[in-house]
Protein backbone atom coordinates (compact mmCIF):
# COMPACT_ATOMS: atom_id res chain seq x y z
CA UNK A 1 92.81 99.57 27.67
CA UNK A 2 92.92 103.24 28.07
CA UNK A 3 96.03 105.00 29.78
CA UNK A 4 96.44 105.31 33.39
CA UNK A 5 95.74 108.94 34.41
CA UNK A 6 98.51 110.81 36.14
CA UNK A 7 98.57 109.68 40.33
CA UNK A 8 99.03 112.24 43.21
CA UNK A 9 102.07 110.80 45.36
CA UNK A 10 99.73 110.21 47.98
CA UNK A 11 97.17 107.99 45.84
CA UNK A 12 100.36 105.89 44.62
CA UNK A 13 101.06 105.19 48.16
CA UNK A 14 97.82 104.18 48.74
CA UNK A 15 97.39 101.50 45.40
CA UNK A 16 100.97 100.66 46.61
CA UNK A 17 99.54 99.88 50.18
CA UNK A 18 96.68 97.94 48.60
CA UNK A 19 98.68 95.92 46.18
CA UNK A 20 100.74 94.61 48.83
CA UNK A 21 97.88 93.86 50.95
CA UNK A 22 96.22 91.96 47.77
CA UNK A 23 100.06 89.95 47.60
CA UNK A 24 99.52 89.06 51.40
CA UNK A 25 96.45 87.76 50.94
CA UNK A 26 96.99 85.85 48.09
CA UNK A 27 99.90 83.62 50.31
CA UNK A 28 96.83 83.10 51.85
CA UNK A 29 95.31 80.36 48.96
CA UNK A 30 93.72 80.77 46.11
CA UNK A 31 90.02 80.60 47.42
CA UNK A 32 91.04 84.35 48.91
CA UNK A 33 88.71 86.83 47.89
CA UNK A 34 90.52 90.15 47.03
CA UNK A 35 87.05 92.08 45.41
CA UNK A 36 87.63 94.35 48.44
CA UNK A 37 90.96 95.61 47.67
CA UNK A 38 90.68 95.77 43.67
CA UNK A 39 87.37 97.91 43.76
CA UNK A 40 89.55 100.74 46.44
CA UNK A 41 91.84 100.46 44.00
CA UNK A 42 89.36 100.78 40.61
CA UNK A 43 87.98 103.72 42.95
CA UNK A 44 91.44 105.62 43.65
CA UNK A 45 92.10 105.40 39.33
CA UNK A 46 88.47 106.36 38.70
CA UNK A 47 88.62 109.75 40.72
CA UNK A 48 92.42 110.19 39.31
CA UNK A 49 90.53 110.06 35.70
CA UNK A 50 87.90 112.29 36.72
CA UNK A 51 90.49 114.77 38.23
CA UNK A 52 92.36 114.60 35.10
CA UNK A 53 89.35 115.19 32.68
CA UNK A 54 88.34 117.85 34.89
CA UNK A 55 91.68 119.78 34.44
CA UNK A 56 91.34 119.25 30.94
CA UNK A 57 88.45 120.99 30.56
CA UNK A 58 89.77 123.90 32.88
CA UNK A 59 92.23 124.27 30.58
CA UNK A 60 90.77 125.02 27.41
């Protein structure tokens, strides 16, 4: 598994936000589907990676 790239305070709120609406739902039962809230989150880490590639490359 590859390292998590670096988070923007505002996109930790926001996977904090969704986390705790995934640990809501799941008091919910198990047959809960939480798809919706994983892929914002997969989203939110895939544009932190990009950002951070990005400023790699800037900075060579």
């Amino acid at each position: 598994m590859a390292p998590e790239p670096p988070l923007t305070a505002a996109e930790k709120a926001k996977v904090a936000l969704l986390t705790a609406r995934m640990c809501k739902r799941s008091l919910a039962g198990e047959d809960v589907h939480l798809g919706d809230l994983q892929r914002k989150v997969d989203r939110i880490l895939d544009d932190a990676t990009k950002r951070a590639e990005k400023a790699e490359k800037n900075a060579r």
